[in-house]
N, C-alpha and C. Protein backbone atom coordinates (compact mmCIF):
# COMPACT_ATOMS: atom_id res chain seq x y z
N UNK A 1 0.86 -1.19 0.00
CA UNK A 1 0.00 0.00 0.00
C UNK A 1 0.88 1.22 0.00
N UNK A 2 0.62 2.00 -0.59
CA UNK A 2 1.86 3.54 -1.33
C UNK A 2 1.42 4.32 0.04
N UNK A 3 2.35 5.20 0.25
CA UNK A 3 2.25 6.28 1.37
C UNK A 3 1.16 7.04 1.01
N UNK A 4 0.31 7.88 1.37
CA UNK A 4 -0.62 8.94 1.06
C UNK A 4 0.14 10.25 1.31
N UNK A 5 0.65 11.58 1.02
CA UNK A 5 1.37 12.60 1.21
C UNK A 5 0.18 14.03 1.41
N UNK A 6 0.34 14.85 2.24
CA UNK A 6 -0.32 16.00 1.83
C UNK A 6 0.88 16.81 2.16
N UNK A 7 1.67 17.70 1.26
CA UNK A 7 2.48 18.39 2.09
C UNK A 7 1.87 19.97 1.53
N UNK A 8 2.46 20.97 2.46
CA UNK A 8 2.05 22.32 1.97
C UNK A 8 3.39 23.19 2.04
N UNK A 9 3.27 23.79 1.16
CA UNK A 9 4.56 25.06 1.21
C UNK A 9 4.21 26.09 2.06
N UNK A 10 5.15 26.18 3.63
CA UNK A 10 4.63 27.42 4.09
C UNK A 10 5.74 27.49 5.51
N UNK A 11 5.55 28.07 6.20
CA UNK A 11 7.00 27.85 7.21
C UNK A 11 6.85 26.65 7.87
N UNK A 12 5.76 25.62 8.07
CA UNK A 12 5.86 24.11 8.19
C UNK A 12 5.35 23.59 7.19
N UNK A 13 5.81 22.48 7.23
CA UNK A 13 5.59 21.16 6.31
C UNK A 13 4.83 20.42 6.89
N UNK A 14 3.68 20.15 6.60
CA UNK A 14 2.79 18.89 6.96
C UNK A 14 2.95 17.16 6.30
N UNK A 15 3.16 16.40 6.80
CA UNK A 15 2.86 15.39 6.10
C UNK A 15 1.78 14.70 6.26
N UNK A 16 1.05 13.64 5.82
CA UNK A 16 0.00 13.07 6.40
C UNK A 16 0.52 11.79 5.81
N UNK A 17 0.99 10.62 6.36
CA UNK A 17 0.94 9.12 6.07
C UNK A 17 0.15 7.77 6.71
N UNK A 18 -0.26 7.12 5.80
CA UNK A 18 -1.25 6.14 5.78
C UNK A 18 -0.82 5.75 6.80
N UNK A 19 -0.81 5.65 7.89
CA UNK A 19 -0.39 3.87 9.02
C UNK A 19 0.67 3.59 8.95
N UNK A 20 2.01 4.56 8.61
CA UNK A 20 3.63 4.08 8.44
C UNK A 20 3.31 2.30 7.18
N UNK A 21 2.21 2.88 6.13
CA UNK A 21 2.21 1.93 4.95
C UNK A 21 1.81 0.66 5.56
N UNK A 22 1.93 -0.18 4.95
CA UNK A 22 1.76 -1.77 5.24
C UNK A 22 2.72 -2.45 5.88
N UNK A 23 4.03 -1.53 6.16
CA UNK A 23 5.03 -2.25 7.10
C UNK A 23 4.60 -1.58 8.69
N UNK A 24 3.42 -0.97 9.01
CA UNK A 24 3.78 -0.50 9.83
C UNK A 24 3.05 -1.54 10.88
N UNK A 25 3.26 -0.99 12.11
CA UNK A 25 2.81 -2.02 13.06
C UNK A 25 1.26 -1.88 13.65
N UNK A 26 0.21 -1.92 13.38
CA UNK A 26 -1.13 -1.80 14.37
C UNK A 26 -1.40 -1.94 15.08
N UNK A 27 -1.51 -0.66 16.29
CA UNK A 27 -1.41 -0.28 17.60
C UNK A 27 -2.46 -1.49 18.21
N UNK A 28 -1.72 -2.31 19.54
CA UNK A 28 -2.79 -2.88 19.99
C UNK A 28 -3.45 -2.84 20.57
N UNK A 29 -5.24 -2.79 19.85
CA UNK A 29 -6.18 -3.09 20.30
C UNK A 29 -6.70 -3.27 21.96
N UNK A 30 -6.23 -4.22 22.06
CA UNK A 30 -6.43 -4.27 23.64
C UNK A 30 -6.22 -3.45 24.20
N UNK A 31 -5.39 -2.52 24.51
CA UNK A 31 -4.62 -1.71 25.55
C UNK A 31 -5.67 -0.95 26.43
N UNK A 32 -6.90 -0.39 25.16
CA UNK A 32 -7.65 0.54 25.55
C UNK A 32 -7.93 0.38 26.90
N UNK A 33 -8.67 -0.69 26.41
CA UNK A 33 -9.49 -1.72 27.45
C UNK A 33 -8.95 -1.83 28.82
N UNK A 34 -7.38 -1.42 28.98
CA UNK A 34 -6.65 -2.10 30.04
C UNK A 34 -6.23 -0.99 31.33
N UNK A 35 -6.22 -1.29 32.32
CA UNK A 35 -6.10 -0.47 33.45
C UNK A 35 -4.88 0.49 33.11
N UNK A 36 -4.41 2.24 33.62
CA UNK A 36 -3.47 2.55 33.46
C UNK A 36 -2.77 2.94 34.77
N UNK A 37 -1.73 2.66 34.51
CA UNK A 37 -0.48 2.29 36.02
C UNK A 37 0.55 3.57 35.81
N UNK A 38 0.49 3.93 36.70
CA UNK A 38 1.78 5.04 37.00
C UNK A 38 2.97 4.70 38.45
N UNK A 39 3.90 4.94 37.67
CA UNK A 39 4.95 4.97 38.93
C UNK A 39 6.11 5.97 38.90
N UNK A 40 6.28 6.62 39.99
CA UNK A 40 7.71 7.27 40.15
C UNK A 40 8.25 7.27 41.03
N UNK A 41 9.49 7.97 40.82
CA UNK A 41 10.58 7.93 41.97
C UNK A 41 10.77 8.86 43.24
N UNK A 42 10.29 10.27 42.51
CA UNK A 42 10.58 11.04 43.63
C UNK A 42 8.39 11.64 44.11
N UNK A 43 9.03 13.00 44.68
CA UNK A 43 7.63 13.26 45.18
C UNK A 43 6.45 13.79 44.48
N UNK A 44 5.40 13.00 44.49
CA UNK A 44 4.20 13.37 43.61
C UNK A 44 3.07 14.34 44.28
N UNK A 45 2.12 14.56 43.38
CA UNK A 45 1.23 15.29 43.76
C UNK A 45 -0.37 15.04 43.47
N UNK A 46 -1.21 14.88 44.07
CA UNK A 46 -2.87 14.63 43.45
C UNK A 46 -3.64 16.25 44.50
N UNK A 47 -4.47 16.09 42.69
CA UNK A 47 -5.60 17.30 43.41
C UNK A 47 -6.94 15.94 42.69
N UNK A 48 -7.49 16.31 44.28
CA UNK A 48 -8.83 15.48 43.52
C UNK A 48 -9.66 16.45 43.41
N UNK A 49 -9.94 17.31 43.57
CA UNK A 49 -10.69 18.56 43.04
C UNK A 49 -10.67 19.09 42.00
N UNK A 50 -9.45 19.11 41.11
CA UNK A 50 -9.27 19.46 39.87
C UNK A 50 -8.81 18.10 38.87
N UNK A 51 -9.03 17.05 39.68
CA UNK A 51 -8.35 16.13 38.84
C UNK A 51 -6.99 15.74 38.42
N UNK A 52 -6.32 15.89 39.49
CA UNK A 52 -4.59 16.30 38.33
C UNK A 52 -3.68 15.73 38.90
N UNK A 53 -2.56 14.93 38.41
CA UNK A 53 -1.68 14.39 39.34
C UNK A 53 -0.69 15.24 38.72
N UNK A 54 0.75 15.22 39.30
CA UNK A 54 1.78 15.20 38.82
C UNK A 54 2.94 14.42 39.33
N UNK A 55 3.44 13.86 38.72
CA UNK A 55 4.55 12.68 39.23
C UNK A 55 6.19 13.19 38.68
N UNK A 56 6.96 12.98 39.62
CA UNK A 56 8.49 13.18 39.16
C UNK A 56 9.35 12.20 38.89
N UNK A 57 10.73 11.89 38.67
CA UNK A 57 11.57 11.09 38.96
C UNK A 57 11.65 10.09 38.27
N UNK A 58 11.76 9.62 36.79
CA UNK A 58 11.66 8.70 36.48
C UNK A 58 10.47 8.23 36.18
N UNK A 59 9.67 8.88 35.65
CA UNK A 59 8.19 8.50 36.05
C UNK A 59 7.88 7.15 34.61
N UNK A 60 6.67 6.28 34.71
CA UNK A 60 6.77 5.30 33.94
C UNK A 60 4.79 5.35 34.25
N UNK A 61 4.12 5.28 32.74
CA UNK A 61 2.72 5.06 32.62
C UNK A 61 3.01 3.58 31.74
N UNK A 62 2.56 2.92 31.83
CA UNK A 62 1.60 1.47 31.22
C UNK A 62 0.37 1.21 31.33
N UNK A 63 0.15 0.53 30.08
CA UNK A 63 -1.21 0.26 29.87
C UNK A 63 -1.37 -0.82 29.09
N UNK A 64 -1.28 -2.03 29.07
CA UNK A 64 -1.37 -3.06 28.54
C UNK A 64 0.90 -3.08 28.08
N UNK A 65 0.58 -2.69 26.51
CA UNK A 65 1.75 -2.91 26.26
C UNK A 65 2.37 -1.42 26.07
N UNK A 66 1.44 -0.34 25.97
CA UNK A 66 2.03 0.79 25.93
C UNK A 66 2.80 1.27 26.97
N UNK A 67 4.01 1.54 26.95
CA UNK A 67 4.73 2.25 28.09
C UNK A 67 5.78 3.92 27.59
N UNK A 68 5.29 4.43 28.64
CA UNK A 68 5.78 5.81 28.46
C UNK A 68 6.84 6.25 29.68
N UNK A 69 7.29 6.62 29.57
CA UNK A 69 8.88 7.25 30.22
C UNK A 69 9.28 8.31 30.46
N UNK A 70 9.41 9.12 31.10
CA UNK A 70 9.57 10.45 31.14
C UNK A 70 9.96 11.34 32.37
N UNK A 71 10.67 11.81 32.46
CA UNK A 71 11.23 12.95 33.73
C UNK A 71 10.29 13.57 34.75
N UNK A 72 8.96 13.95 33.85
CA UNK A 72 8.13 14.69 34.81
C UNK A 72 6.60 14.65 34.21
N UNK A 73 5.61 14.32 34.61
CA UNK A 73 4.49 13.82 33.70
C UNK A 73 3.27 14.99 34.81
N UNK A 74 2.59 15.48 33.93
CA UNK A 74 1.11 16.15 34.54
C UNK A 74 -0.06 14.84 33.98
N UNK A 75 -0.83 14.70 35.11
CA UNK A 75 -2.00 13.75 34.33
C UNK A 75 -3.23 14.62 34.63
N UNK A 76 -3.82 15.01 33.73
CA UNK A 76 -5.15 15.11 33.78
C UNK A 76 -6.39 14.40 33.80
N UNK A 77 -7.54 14.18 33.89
CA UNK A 77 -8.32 13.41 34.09
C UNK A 77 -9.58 14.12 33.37
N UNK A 78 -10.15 14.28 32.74
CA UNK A 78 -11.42 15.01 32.34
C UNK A 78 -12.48 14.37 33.13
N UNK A 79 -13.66 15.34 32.58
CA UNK A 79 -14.64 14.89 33.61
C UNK A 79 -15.36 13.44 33.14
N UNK A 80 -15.48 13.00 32.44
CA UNK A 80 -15.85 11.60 30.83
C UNK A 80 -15.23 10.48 31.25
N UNK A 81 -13.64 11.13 31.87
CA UNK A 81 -12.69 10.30 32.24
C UNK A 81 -11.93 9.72 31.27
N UNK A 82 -11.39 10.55 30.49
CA UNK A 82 -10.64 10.25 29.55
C UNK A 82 -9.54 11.41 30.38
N UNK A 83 -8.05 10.82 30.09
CA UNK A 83 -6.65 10.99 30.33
C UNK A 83 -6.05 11.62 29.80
N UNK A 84 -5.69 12.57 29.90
CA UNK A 84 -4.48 13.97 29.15
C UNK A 84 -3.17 13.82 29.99
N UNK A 85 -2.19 13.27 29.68
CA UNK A 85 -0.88 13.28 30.24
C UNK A 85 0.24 14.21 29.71
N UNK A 86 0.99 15.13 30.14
CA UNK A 86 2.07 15.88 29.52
C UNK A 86 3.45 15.65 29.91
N UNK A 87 4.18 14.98 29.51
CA UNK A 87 5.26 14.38 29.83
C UNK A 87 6.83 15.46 29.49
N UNK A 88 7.46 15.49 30.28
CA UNK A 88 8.88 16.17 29.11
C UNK A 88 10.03 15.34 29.65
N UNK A 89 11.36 15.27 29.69
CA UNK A 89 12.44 14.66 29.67
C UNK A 89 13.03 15.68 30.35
N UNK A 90 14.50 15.00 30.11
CA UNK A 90 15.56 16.70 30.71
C UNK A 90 17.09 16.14 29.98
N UNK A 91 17.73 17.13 29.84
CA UNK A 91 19.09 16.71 28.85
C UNK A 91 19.69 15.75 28.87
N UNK A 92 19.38 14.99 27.80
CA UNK A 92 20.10 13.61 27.52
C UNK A 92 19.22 12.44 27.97
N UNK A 93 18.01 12.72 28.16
CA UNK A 93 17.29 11.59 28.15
C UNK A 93 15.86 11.79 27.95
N UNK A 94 15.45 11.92 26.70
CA UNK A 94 14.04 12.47 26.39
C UNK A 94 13.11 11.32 26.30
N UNK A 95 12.02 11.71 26.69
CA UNK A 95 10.75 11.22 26.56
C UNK A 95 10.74 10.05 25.64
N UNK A 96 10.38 8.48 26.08
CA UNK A 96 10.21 7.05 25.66
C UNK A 96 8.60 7.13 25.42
N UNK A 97 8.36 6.49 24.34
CA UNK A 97 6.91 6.04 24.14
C UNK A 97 7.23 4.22 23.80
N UNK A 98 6.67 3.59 23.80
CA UNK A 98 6.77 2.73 23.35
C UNK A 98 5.54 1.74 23.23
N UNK A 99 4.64 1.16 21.98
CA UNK A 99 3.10 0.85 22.00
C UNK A 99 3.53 -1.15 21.02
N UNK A 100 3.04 -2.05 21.30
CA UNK A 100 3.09 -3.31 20.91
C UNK A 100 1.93 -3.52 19.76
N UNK A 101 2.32 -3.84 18.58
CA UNK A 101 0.72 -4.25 17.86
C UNK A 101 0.65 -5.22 17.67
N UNK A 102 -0.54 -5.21 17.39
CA UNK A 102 -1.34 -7.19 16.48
C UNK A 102 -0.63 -8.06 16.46
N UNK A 103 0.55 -7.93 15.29
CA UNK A 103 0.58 -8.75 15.12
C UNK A 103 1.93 -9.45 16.12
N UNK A 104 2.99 -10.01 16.15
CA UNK A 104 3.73 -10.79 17.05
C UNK A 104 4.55 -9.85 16.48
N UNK A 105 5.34 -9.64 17.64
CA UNK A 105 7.05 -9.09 17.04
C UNK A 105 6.73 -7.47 16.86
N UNK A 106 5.75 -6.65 16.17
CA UNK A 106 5.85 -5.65 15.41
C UNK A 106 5.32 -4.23 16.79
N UNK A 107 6.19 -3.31 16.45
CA UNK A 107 5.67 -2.55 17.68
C UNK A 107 6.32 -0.86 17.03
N UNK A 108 5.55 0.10 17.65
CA UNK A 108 5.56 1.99 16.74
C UNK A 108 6.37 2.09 18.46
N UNK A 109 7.70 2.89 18.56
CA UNK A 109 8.11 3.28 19.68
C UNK A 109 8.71 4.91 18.68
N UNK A 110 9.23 5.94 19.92
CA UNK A 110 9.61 7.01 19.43
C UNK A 110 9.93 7.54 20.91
N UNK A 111 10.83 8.67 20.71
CA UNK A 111 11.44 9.82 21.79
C UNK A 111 11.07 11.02 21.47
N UNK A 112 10.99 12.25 22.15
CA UNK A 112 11.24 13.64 22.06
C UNK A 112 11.88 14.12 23.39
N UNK A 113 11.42 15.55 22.80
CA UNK A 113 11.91 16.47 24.21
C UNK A 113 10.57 16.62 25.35
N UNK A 114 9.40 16.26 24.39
CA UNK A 114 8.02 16.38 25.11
C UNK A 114 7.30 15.32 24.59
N UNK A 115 6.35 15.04 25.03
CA UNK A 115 5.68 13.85 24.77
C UNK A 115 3.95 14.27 24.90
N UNK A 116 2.95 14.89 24.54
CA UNK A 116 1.43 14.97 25.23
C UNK A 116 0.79 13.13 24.01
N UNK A 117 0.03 12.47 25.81
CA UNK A 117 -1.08 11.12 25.11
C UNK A 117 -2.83 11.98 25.71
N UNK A 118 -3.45 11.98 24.43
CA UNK A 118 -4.67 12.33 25.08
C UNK A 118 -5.70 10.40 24.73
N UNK A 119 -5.96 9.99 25.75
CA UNK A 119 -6.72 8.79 25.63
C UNK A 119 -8.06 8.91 25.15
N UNK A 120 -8.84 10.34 24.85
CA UNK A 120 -9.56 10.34 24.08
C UNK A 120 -9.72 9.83 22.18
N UNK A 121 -8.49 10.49 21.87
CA UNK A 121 -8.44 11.04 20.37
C UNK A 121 -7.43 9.59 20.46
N UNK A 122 -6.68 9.20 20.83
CA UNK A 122 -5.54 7.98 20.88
C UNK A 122 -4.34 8.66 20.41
N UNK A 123 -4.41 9.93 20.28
CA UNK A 123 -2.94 11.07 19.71
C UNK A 123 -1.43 10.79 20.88
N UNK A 124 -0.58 10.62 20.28
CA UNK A 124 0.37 10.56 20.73
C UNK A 124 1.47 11.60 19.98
N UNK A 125 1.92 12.80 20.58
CA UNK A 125 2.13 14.31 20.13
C UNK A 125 3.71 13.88 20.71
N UNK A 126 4.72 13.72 19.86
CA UNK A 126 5.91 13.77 19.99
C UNK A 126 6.81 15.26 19.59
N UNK A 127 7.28 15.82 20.76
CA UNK A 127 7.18 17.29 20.16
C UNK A 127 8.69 17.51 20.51
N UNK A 128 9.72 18.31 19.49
CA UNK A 128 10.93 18.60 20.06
C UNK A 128 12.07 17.52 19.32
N UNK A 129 12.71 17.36 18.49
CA UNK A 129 13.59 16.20 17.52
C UNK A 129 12.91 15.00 18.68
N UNK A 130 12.12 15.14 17.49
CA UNK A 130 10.89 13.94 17.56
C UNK A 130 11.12 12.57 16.62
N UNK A 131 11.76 11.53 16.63
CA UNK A 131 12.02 10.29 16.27
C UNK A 131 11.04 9.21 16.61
N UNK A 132 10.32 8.65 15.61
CA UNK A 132 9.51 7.74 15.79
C UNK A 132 9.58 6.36 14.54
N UNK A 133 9.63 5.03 15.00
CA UNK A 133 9.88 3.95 14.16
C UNK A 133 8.75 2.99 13.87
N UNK A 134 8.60 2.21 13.39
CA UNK A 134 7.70 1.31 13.25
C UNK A 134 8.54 0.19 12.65
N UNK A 135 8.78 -1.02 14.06
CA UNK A 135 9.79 -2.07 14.25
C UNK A 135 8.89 -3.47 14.27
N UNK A 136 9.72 -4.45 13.86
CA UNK A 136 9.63 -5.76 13.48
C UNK A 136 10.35 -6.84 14.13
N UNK A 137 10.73 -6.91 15.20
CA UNK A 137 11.54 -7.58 16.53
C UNK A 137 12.71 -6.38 16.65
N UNK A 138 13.55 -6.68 15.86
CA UNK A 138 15.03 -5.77 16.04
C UNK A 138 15.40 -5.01 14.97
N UNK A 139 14.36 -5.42 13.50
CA UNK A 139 14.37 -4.54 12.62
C UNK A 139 13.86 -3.21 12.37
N UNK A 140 14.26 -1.96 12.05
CA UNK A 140 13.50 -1.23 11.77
C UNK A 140 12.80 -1.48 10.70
N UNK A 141 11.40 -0.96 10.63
CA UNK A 141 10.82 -0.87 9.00
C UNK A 141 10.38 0.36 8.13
N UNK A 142 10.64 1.29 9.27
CA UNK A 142 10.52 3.05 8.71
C UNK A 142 10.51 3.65 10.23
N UNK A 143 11.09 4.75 9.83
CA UNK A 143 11.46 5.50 10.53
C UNK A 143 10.99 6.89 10.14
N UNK A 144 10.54 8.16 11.14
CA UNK A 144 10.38 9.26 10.37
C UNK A 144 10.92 10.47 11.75
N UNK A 145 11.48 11.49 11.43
CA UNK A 145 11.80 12.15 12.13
C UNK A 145 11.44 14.18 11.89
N UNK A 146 11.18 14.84 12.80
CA UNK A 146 10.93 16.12 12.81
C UNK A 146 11.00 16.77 14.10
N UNK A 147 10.05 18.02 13.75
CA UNK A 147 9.99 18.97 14.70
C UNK A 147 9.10 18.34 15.80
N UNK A 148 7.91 17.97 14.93
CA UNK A 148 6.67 17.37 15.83
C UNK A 148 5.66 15.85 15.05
N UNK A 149 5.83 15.59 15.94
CA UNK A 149 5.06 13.85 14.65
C UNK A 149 3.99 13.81 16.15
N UNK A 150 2.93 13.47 15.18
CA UNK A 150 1.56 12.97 15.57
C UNK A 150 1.35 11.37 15.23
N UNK A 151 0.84 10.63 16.43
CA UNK A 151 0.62 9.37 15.90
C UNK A 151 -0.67 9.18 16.59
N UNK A 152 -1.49 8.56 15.44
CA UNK A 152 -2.95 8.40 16.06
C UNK A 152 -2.92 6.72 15.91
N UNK A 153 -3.04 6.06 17.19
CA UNK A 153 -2.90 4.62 17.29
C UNK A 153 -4.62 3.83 16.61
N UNK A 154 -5.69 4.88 16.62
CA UNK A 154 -6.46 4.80 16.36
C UNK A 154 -6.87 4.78 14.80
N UNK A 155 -6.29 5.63 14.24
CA UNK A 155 -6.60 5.53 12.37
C UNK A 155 -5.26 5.01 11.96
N UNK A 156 -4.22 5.05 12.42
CA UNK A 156 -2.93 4.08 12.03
C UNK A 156 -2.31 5.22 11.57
N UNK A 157 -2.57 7.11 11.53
CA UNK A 157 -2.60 7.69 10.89
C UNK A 157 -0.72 8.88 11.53
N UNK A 158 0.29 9.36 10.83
CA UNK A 158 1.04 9.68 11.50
C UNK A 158 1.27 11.54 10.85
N UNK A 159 1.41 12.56 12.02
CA UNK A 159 1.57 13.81 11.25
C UNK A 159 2.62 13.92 11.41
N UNK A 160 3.78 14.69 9.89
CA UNK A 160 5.42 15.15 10.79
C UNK A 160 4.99 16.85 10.71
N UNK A 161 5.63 17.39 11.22
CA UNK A 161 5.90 18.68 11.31
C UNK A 161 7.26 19.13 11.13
N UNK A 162 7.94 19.93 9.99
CA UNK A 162 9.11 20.68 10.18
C UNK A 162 9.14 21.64 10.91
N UNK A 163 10.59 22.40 11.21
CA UNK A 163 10.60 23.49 12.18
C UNK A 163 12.01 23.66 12.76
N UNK A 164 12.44 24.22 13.74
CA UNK A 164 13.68 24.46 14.32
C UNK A 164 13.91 23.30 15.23
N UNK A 165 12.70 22.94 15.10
CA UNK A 165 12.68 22.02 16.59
C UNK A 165 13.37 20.66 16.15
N UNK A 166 13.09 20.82 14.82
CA UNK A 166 13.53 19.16 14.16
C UNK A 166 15.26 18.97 14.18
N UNK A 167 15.24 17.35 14.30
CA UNK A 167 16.58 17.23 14.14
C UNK A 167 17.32 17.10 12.84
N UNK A 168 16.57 17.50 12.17
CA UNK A 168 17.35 17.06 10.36
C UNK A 168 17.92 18.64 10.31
N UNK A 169 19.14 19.25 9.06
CA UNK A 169 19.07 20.09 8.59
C UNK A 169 18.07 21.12 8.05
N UNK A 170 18.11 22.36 8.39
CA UNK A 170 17.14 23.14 7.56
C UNK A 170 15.69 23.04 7.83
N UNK A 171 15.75 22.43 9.58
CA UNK A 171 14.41 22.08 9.79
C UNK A 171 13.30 21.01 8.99
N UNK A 172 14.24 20.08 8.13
CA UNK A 172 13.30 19.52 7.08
C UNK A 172 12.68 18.14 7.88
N UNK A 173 11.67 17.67 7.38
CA UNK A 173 11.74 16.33 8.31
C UNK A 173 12.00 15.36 7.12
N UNK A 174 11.94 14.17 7.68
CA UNK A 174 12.35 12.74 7.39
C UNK A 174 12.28 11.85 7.50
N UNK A 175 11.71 10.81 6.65
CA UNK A 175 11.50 9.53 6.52
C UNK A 175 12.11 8.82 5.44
N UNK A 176 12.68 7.70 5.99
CA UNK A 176 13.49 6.31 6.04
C UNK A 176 12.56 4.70 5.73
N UNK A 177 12.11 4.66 4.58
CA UNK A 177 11.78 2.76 4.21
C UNK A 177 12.54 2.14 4.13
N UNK A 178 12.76 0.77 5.15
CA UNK A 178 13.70 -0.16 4.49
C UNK A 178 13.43 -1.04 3.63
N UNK A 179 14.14 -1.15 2.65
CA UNK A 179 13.87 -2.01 1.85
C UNK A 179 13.03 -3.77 2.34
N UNK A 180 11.94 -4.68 1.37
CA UNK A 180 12.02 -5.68 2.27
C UNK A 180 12.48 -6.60 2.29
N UNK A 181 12.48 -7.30 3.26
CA UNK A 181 13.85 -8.62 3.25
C UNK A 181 13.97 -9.54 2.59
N UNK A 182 15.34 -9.67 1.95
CA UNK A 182 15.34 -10.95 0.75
C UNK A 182 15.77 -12.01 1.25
N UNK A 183 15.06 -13.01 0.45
CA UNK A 183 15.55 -14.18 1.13
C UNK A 183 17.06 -14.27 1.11
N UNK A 184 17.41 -15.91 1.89
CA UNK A 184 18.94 -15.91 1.78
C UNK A 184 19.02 -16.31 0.57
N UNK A 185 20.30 -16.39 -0.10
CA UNK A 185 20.36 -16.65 -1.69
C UNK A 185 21.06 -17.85 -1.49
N UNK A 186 21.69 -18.38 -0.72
CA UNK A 186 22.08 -19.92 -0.48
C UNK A 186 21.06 -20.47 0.05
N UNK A 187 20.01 -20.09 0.73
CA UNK A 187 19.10 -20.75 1.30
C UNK A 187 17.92 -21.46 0.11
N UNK A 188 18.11 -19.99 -0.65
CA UNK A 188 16.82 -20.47 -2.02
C UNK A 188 18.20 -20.84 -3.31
N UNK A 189 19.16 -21.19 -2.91
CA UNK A 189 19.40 -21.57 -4.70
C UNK A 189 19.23 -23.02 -4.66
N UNK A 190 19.18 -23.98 -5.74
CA UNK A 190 18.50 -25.36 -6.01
C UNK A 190 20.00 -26.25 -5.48
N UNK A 191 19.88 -27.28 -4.85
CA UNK A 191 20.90 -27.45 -4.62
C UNK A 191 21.71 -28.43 -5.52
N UNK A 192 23.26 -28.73 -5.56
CA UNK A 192 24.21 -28.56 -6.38
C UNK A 192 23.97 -30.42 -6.69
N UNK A 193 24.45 -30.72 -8.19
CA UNK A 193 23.93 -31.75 -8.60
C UNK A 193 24.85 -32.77 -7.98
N UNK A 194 24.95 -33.63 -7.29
CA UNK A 194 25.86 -34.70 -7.14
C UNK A 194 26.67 -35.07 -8.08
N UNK A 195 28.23 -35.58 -7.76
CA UNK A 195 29.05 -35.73 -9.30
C UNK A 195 28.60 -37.64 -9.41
N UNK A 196 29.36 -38.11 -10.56
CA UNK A 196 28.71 -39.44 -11.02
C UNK A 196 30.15 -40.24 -10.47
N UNK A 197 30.11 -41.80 -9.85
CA UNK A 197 31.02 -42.19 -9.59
C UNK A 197 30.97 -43.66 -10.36
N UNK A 198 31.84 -44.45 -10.58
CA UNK A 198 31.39 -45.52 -11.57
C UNK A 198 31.15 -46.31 -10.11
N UNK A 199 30.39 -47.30 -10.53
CA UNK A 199 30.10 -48.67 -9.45
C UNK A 199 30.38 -49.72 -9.25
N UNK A 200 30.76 -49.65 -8.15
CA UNK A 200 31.54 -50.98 -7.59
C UNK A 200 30.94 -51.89 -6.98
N UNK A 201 29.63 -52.14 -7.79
CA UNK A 201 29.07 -53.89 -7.55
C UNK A 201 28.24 -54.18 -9.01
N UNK A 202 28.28 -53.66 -9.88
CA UNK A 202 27.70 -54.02 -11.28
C UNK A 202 29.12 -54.99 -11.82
N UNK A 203 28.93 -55.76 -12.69
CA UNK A 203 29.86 -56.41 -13.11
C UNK A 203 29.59 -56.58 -14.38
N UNK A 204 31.04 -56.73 -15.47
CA UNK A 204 30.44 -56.47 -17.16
C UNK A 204 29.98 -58.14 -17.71
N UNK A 205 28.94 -57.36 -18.18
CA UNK A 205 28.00 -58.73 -18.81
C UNK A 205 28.91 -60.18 -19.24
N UNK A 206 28.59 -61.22 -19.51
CA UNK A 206 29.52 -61.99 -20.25
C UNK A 206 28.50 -62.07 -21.63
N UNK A 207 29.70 -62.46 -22.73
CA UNK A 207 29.01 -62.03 -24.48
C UNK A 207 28.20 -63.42 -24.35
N UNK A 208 27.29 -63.66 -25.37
CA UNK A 208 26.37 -64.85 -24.92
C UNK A 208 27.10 -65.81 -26.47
């Protein structure tokens, strides 16, 4: 299935791509469904009046297979009860997302400098040299990088954004297909004919 592109000329670049194509991985399903867990290291905070936590230190959200990582996380709570989390990092160790799909092996992970998950929309807002992959055990299978990438686990759907913020030159963003995997070529060539040896239990006719 071909990428879908919308880009526009203007001081950002939009992209719009199908689901990181047919190599990409499909966010799993289950997760929704699944309780979400927070933990950190140092001292946190809850308002139950406004709804709001904030956690420090290492902080770590899961939810089935999704796990997020991050220095310092705000959680919101709406009133519906859907989840607004704002995550950021701090130098030299930015913001982990990491989500498992369908099928076995295949999983969308990415870093920034900021991270916002709203559990309504399923948006995952990677903001700040924003790197995001769509992997196959240990393979990559595309990669795309910018200012700001949007991933909606929900339409399979991914936005990049150029800008200063991005890590490519010239603010441009970027995406990477790998080619797909060929077989081994000793594995598929036919194998080699046996040589002919004369035989040593036939014996020559006698003339009649």
């Amino acid at each position: 299935m071909a990428c879908n592109f919308r880009a526009a000329m203007s001081s950002r670049l939009l992209l719009l791509l199908a689901a990181l194509t047919a190599t990409a991985a499909h966010a799993e399903k289950g997760d929704r469904l699944k309780p979400m867990v927070f933990t950190a290291e140092k001292e946190g905070r809850i308002d139950g009046v406004n709804q709001r936590t904030e956690l420090q230190g290492n902080v770590i959200i899961t939810q089935g297979s999704l796990m997020l990582r991050a220095e310092k996380v705000d959680v919101r709570e709406t009133r519906d009860g859907y989840v607004q989390a704002y995550a950021n990092g701090m130098a030299g160790k930015p913001v982990s997302f990491r989500q498992a799909g369908d099928a076995p092996g295949e999983a969308i992970e990415g870093v920034a400098d900021q991270l916002e998950y709203d559990t309504r929309t399923e948006n995952v807002r990677f903001i700040g040299n924003a790197n995001v992959r769509s992997t196959n055990g240990a393979v990559v299978a595309k990669e795309v990088t910018g200012a700001v990438i949007v991933y909606n686990s929900r339409t399979e759907v991914i936005t990049l954004e150029g800008g200063s913020a991005s890590p490519n030159p010239n603010g441009r963003v970027r995406m990477v297909r790998m080619p797909p995997a060929q077989p081994d070529e000793a594995a598929s060539a036919p194998p080699a004919a046996l040589p002919l040896k004369p035989s040593t239990t036939l014996q020559p006719g006698k003339p009649s």
